[in-house]
Protein backbone atom coordinates (compact mmCIF):
# COMPACT_ATOMS: atom_id res chain seq x y z
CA UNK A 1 -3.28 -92.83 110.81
CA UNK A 2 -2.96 -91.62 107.20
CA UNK A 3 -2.37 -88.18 106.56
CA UNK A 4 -3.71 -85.91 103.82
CA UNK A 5 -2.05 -84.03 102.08
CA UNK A 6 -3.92 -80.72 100.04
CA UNK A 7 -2.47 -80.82 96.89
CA UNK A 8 -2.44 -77.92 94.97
CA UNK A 9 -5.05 -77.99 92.21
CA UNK A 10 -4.08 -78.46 88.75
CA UNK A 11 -4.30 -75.63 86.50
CA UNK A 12 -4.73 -75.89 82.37
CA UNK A 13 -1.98 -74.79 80.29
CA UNK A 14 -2.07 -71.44 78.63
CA UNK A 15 0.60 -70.95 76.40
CA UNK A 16 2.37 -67.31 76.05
CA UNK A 17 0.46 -64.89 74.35
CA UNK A 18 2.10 -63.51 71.15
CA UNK A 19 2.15 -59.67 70.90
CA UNK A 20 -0.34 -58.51 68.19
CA UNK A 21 0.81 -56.34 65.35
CA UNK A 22 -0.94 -52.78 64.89
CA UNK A 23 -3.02 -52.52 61.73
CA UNK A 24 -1.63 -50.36 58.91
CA UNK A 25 -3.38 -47.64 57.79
CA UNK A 26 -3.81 -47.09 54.38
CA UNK A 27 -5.96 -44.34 54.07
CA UNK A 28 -3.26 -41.82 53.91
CA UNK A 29 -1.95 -44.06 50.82
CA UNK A 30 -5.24 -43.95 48.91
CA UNK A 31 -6.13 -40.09 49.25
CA UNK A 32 -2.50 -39.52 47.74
CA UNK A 33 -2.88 -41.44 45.11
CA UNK A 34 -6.64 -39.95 44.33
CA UNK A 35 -4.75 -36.31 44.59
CA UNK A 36 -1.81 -37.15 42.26
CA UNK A 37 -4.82 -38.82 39.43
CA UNK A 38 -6.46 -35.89 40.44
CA UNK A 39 -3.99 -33.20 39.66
CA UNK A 40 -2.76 -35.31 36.52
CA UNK A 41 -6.43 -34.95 35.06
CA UNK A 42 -6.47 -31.59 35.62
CA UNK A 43 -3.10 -30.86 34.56
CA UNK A 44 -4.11 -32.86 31.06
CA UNK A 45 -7.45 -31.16 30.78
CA UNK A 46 -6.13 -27.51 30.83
CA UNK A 47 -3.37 -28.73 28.24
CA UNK A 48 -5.69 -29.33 26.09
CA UNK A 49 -7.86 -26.41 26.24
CA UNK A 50 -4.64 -24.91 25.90
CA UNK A 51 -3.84 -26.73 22.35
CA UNK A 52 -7.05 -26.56 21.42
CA UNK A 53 -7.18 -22.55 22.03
CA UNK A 54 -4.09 -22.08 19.84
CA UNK A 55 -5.26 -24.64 17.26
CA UNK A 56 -7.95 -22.18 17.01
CA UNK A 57 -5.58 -18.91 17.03
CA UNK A 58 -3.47 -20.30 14.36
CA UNK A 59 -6.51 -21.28 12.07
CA UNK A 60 -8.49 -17.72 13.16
CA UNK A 61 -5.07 -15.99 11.78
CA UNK A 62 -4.70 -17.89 8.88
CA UNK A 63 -7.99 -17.79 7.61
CA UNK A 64 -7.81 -13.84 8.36
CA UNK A 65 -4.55 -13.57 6.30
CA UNK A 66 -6.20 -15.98 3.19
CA UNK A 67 -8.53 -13.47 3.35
CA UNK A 68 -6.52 -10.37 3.02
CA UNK A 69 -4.86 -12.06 0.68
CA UNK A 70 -7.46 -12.65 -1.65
CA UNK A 71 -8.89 -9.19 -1.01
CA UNK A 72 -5.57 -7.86 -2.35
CA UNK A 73 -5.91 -10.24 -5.15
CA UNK A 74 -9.04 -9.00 -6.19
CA UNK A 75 -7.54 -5.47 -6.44
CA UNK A 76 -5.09 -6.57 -8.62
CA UNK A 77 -7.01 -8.84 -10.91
CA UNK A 78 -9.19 -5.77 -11.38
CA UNK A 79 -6.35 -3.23 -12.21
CA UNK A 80 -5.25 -5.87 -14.73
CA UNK A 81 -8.84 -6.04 -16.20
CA UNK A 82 -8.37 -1.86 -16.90
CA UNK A 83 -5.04 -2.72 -18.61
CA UNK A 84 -6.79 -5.11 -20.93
CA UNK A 85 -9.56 -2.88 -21.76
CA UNK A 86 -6.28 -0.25 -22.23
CA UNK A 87 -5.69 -2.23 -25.07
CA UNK A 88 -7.99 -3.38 -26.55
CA UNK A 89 -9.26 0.51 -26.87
CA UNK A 90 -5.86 1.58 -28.09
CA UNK A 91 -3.03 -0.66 -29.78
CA UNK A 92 -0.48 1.76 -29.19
CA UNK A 93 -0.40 0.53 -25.13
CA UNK A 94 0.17 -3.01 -25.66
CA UNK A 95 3.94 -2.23 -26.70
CA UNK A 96 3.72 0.05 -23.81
CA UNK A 97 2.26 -2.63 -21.21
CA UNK A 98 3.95 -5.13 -22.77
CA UNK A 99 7.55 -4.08 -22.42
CA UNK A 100 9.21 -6.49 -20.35
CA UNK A 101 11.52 -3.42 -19.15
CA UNK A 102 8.58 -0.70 -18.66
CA UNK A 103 7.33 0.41 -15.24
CA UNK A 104 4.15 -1.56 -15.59
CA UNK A 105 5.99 -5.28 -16.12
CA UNK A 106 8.41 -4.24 -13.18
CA UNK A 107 5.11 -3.50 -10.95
CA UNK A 108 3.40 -6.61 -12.46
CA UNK A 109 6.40 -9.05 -11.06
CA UNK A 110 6.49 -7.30 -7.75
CA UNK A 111 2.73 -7.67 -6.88
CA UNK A 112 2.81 -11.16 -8.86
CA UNK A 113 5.52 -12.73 -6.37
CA UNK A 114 3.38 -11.34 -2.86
CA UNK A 115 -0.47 -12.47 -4.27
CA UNK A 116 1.07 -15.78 -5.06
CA UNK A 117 2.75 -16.14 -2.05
CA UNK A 118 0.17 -18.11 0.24
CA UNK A 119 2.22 -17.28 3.53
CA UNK A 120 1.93 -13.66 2.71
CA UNK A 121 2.69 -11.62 5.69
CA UNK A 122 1.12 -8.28 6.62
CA UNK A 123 3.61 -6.26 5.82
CA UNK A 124 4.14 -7.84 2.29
CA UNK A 125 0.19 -7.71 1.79
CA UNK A 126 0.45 -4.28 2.81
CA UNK A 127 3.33 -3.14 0.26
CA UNK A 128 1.32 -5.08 -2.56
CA UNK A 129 -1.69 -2.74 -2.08
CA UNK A 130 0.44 0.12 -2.27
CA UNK A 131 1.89 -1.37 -5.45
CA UNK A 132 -1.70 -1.98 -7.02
CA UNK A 133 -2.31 1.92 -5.77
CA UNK A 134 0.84 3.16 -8.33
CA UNK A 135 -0.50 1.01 -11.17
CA UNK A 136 -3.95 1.84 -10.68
CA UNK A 137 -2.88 5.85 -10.89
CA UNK A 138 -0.56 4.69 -13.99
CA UNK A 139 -3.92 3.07 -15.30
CA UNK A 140 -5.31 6.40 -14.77
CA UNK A 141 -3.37 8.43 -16.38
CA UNK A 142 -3.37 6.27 -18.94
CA UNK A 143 -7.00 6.58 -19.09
CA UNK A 144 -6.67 10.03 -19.31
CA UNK A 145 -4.57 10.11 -22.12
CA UNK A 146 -6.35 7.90 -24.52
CA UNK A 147 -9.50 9.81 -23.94
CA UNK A 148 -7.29 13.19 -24.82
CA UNK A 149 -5.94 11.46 -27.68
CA UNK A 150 -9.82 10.28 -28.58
CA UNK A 151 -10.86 13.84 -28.12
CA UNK A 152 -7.93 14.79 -30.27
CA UNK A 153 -8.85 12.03 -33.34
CA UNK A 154 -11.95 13.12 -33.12
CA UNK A 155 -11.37 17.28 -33.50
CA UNK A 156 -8.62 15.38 -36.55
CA UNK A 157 -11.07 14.22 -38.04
CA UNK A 158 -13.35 17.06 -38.24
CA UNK A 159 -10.35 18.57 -39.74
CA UNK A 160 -9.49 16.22 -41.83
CA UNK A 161 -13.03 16.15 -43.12
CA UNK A 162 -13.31 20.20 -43.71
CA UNK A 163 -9.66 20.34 -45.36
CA UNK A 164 -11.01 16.96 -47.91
CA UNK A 165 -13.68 19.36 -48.89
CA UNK A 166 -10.62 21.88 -50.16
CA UNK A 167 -8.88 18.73 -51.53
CA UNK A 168 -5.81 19.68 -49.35
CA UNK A 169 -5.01 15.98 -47.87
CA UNK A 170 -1.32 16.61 -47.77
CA UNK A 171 -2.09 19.50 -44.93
CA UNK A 172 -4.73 17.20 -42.89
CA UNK A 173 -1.78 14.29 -42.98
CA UNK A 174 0.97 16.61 -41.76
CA UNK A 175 -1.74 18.48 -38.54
CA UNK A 176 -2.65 14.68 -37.46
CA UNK A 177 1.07 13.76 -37.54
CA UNK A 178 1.99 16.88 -35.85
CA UNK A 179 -0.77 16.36 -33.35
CA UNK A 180 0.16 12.42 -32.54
CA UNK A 181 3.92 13.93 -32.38
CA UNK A 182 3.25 16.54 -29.44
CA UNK A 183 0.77 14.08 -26.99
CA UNK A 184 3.86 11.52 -27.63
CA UNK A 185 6.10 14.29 -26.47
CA UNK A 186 4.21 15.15 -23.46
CA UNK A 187 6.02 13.55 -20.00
CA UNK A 188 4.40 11.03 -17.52
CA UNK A 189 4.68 11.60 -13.64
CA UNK A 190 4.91 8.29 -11.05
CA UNK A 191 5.13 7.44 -7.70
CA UNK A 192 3.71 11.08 -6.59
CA UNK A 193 3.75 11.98 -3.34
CA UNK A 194 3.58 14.79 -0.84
CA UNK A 195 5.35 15.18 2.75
CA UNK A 196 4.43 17.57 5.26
CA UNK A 197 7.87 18.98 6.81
CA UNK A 198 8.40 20.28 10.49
CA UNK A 199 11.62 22.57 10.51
CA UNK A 200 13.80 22.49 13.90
CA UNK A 201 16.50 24.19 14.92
CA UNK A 202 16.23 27.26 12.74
CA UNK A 203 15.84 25.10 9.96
CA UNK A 204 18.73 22.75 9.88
CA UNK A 205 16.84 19.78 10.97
CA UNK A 206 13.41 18.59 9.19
CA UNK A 207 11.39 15.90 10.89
CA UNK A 208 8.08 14.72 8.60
CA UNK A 209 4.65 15.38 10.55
CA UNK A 210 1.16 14.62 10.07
CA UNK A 211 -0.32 17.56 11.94
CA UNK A 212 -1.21 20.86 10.36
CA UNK A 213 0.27 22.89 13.03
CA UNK A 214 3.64 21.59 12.97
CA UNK A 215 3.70 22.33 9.13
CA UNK A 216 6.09 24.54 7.71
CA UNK A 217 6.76 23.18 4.43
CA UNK A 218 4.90 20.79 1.64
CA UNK A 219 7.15 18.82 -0.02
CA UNK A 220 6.50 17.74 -2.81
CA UNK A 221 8.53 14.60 -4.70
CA UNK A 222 7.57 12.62 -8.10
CA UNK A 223 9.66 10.69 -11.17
CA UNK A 224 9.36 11.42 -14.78
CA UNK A 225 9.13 7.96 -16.43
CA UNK A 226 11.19 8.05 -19.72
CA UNK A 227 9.74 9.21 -22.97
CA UNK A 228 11.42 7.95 -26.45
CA UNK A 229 9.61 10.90 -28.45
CA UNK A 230 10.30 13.98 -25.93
CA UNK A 231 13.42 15.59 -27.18
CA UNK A 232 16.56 16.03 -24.67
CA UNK A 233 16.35 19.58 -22.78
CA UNK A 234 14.59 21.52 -20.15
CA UNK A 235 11.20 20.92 -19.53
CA UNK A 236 8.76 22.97 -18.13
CA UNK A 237 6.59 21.13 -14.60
CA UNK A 238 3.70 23.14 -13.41
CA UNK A 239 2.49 22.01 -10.16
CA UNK A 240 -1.25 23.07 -8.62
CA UNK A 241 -1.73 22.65 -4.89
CA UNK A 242 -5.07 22.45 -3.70
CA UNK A 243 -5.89 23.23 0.14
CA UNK A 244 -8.66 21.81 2.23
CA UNK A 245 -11.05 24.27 0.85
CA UNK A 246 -10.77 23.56 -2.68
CA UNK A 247 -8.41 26.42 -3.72
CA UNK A 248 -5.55 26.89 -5.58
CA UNK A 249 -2.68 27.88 -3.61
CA UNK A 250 -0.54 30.47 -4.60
CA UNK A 251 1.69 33.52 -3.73
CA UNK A 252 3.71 35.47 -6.43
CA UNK A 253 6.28 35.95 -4.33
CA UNK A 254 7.30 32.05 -3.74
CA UNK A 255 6.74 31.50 -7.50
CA UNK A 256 3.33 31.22 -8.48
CA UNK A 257 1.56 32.11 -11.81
CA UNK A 258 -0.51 31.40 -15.01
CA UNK A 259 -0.26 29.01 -18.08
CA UNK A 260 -2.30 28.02 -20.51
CA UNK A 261 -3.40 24.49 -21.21
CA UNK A 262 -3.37 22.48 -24.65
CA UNK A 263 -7.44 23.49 -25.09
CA UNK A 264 -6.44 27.61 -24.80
CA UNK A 265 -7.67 27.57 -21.08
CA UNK A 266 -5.31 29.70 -18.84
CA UNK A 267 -4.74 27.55 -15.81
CA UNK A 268 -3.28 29.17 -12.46
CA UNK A 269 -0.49 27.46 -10.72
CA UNK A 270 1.26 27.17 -7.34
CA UNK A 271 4.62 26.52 -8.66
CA UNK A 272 6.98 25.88 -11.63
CA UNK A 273 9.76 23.14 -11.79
CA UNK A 274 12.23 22.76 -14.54
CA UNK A 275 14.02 19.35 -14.97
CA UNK A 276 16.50 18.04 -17.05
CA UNK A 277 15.34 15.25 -19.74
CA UNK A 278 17.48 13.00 -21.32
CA UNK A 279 15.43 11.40 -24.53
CA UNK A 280 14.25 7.77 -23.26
CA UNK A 281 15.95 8.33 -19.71
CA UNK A 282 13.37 8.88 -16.22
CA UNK A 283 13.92 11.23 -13.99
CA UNK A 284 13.93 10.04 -10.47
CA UNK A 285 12.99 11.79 -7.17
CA UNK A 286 12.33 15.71 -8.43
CA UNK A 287 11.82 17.52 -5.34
CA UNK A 288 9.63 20.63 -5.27
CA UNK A 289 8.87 22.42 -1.78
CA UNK A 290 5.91 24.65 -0.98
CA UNK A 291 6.21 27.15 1.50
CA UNK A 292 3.60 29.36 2.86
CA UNK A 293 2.97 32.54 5.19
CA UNK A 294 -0.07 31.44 6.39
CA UNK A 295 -0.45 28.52 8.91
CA UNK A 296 -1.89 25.16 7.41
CA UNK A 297 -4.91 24.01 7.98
CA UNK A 298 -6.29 20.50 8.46
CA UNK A 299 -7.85 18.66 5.96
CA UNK A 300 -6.62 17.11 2.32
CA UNK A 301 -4.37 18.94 0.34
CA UNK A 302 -4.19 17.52 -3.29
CA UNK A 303 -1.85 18.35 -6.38
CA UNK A 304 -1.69 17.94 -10.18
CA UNK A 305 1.06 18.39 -12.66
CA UNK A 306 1.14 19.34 -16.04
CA UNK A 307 2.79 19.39 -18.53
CA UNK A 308 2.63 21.64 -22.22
CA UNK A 309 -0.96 21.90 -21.20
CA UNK A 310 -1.48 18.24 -20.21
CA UNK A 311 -2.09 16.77 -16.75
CA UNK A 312 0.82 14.04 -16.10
CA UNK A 313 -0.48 13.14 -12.86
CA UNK A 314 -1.81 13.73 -9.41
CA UNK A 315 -1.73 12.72 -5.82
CA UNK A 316 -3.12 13.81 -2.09
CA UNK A 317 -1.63 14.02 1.65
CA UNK A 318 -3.88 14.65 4.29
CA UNK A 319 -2.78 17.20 7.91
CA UNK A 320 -4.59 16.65 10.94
């Protein structure tokens, strides 16, 4: 008898399962990158805004400067225009204008040098209108002169016309000689200029102001350019003040008084100045101070000066 034995059943073969590995995740990856294109765009965009704001800046400044520039320009080619018509109305002021030593050529080269100067600065623009300010009042008084000197050629020739008529020529030569000698004798004033004066400490220290009320005295400072006719000596500066209100200041007591001008006219003035005048030598920085009882008021206080009966200049300061 045969016996059976239950074998065990067969199973397949499985072989050993390997352990998967996790997926990355790159996500993290790819929104850092995005942020740091991100931030680099931005950072690239606002840098150039940023050049392209001062790109403008420095062109907005320059073309501001050109233009000051040129303004100032035009100022000066315009005073230069009034020294050629100088001329050509009287011959006797191209020596004058011309003289590579005179006040004029010195002011000339000093405005010259800043108009030409295409990187100008403010401040340089600045002292070149105040330049083209002195030779315009030179210009002026100029001006001035040549009309009193037309005025006088023509009240010559009147004379000169009566005194043919009585056949005495010699006399008419020697009163137009005479009269050409004494406006050649009569002194120039420059670079005029007034300073209000606040007085400290009983006086020992001054402080300029621009206010009225602080005010105690005017001063008052000007050159005399050189003169090659006037003879060496004391001369004789008459100064009138004017206050806001038109009028002549004046008190006796601080030195005021009355002249007479060239024409016969009596002319009141606020105060006298002599200076000493070498023949062909200026006079630099005569001082002249104004003092008053009365408080000053605001407004613009102007001045002339004259000299045997001419006016040799003027110039304004204005108190607030």
């Amino acid at each position: 008898m045969s016996q059976e034995f239950n074998r065990p059943e067969q199973q397949p073969y499985v072989p050993p399962t390997q352990p998967q590995q996790p997926k990355r995740n790159n996500t993290g990856i790819y929104i850092a990158i995005i942020a740091l294109l991100l931030c680099t765009n931005i950072y690239l965009f606002i840098n150039r805004n940023k050049v392209a704001e001062e790109r403008d800046l420095a062109q907005t400044q320059y073309s501001s400067s050109d233009s000051s520039r040129r303004a100032v320009e035009g100022e000066y080619n315009s005073a230069l225009a009034r020294l050629d018509e100088l001329v050509s109305k009287n011959a006797e002021m191209d020596s004058l204008i011309s003289d590579r030593n005179g006040e004029v050529a010195q002011l000339r080269k000093q405005i010259d040098a800043i108009v030409k100067d295409k990187n100008a600065s403010a401040a340089d623009l600045g002292k070149a209108k105040r330049l083209i300010a002195t030779l315009n009042g030179k210009v002026r008084t100029y001006e001035e002169r040549i009309a009193e000197l037309e005025g006088e050629n023509t009240r010559l020739t009147e004379s000169n016309t009566t005194l043919a008529r009585e056949k005495d020529s010699t006399a008419t030569e020697n009163v137009g000689l005479a009269q050409k000698v004494k406006l050649g004798a009569v002194l120039h004033a420059s670079n005029i200029r007034m300073t209000p004066i606040d007085l400290r400490r009983g006086g020992k220290k001054e402080v300029e102001t621009g206010k009225a009320k602080r005010t105690d005295v005017l001063r008052i400072m000007f050159d005399i350019d050189e003169n090659r006719i006037a003879e060496s000596g004391r001369k004789e500066i008459f100064l009138r003040i004017y206050g806001p209100e038109g009028n002549v200041l004046s008190n006796a007591a601080y030195g005021s008084g009355v002249t007479t001008t060239a024409d016969g006219q009596q002319l009141n003035y606020t105060l006298l100045k002599q200076i000493s005048l070498q023949q062909n030598q200026p006079v630099k920085d005569v001082i002249v101070d104004w003092n008053q009882d009365s408080d000053y008021k605001k407004g613009s206080y102007n001045i002339e000066l004259y000299n045997d009966g001419y006016k040799i200049g003027s110039g304004t300061v204005t108190l607030k």
